[in-house]
C-alpha atoms as a PDB file:
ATOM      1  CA  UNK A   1      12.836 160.989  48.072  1.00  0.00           C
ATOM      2  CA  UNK A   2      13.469 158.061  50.024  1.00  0.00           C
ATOM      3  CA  UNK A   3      15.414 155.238  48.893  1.00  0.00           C
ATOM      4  CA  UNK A   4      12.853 153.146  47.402  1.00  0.00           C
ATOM      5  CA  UNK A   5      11.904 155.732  45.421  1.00  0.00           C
ATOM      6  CA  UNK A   6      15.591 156.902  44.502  1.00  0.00           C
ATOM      7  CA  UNK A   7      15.840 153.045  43.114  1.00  0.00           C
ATOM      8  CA  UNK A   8      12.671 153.247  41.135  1.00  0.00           C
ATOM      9  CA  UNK A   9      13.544 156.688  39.666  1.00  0.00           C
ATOM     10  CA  UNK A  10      16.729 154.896  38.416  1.00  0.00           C
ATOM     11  CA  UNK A  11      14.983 151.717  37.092  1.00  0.00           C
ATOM     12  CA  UNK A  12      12.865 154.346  35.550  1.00  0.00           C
ATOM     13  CA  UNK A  13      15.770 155.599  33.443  1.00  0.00           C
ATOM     14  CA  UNK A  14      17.248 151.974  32.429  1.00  0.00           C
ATOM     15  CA  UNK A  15      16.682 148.921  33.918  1.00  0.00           C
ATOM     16  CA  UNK A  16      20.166 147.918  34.397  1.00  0.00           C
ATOM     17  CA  UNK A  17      20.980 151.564  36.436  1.00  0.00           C
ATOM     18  CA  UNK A  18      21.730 150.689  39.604  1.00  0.00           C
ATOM     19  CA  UNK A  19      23.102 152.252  42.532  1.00  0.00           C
ATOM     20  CA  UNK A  20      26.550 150.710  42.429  1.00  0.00           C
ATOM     21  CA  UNK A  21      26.944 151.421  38.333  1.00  0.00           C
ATOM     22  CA  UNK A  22      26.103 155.701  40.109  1.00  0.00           C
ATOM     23  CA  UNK A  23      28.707 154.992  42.419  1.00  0.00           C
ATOM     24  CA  UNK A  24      31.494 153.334  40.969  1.00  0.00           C
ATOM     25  CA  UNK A  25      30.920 156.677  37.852  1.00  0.00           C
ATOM     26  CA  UNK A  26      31.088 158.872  40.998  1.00  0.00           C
ATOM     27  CA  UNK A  27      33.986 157.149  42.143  1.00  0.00           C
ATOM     28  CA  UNK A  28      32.705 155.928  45.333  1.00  0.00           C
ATOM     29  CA  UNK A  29      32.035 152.923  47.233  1.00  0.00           C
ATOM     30  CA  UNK A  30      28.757 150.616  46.639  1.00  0.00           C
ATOM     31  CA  UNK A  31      28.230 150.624  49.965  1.00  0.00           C
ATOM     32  CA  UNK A  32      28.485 154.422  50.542  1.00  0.00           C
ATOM     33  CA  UNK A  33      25.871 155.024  47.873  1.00  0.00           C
ATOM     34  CA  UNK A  34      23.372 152.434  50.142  1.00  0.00           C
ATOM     35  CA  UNK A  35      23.895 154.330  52.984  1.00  0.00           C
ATOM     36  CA  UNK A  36      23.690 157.611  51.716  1.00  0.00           C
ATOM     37  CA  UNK A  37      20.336 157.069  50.429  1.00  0.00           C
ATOM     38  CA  UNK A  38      19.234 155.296  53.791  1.00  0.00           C
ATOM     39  CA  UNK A  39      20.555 158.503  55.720  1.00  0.00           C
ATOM     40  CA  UNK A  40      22.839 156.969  57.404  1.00  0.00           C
ATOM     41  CA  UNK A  41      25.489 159.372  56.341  1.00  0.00           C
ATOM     42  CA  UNK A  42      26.452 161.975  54.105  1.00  0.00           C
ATOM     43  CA  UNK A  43      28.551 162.152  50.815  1.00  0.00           C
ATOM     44  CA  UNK A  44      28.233 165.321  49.052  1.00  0.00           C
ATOM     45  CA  UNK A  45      30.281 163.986  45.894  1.00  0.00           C
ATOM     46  CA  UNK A  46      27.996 160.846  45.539  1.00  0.00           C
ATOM     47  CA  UNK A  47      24.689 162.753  46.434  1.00  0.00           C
ATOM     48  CA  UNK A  48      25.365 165.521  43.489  1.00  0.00           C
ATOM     49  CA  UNK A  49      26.153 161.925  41.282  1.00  0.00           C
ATOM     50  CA  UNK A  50      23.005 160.929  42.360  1.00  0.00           C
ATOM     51  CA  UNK A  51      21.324 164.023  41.092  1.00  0.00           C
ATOM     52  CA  UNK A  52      22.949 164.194  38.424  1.00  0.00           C
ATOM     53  CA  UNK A  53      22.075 160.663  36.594  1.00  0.00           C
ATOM     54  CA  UNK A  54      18.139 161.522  38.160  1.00  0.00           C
ATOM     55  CA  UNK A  55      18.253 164.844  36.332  1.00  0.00           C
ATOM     56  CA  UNK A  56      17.005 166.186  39.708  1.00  0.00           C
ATOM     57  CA  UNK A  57      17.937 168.694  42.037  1.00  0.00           C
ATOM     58  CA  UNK A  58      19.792 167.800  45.372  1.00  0.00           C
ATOM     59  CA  UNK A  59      16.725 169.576  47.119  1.00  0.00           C
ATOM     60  CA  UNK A  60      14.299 167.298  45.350  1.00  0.00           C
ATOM     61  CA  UNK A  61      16.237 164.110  46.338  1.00  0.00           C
ATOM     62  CA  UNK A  62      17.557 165.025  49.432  1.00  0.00           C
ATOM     63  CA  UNK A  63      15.056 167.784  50.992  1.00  0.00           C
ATOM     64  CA  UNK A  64      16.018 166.909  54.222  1.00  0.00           C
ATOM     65  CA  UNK A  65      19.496 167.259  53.974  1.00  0.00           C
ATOM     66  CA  UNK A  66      20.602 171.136  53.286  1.00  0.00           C
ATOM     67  CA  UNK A  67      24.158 170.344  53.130  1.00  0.00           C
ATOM     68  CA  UNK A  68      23.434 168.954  49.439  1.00  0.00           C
ATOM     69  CA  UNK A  69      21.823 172.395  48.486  1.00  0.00           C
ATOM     70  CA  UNK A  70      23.781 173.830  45.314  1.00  0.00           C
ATOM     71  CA  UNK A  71      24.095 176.971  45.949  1.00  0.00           C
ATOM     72  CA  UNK A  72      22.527 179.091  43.073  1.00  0.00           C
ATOM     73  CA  UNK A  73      25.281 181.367  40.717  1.00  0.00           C
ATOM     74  CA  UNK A  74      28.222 180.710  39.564  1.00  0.00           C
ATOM     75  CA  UNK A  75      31.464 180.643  40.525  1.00  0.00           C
ATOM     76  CA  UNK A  76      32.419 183.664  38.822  1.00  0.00           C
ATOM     77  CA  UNK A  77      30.052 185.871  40.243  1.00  0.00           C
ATOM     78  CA  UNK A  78      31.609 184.702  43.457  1.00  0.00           C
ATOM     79  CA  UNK A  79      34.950 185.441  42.267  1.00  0.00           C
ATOM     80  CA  UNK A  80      33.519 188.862  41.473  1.00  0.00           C
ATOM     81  CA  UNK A  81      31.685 189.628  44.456  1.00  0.00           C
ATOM     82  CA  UNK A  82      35.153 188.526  46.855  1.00  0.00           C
ATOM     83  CA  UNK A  83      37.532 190.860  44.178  1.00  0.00           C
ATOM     84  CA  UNK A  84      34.881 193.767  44.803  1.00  0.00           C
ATOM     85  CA  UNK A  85      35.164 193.429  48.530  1.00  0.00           C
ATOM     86  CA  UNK A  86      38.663 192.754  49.077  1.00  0.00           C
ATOM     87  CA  UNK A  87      39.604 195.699  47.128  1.00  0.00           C
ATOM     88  CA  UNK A  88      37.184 197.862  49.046  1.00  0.00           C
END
């Protein structure tokens, strides 16, 4: 998506949802938001905010950017899988 669409999808939601109300909830500049939708850098925490209030995967939002990609399982099968191999 690019940014024009990323502010429609919100406006979609509610009217008043706006990129800075997404930021200041994730705890993150205004102005960090605007640029990460532009591309002009990159902020894991707010992109994964950004999914989150879009109900939308970071590959949906952000195809273009594989550092947002969640990876899929959870933590605990990752704890698992690291137990089973260190004890090998």
């Amino acid at each position: 998506m690019d940014a024009k669409e990323i502010k429609q999808a919100l406006i979609a939601i509610h009217p008043n949802l706006t990129l800075a109300l997404v930021a200041k909830e994730a705890g993150i500049a205004a102005t960090t938001m605007s640029n990460l939708i532009n591309r002009r850098f990159t902020s894991k925490r707010g992109a994964l905010a950004l999914c989150k209030a879009l109900a939308k995967t970071p590959q949906e939002v952000f195809p273009d950017v594989p550092m947002y990609a969640v990876p899929v399982g959870s933590d605990e099968e990752a704890q698992a899988i690291l137990k089973e191999r260190l004890s090998a």
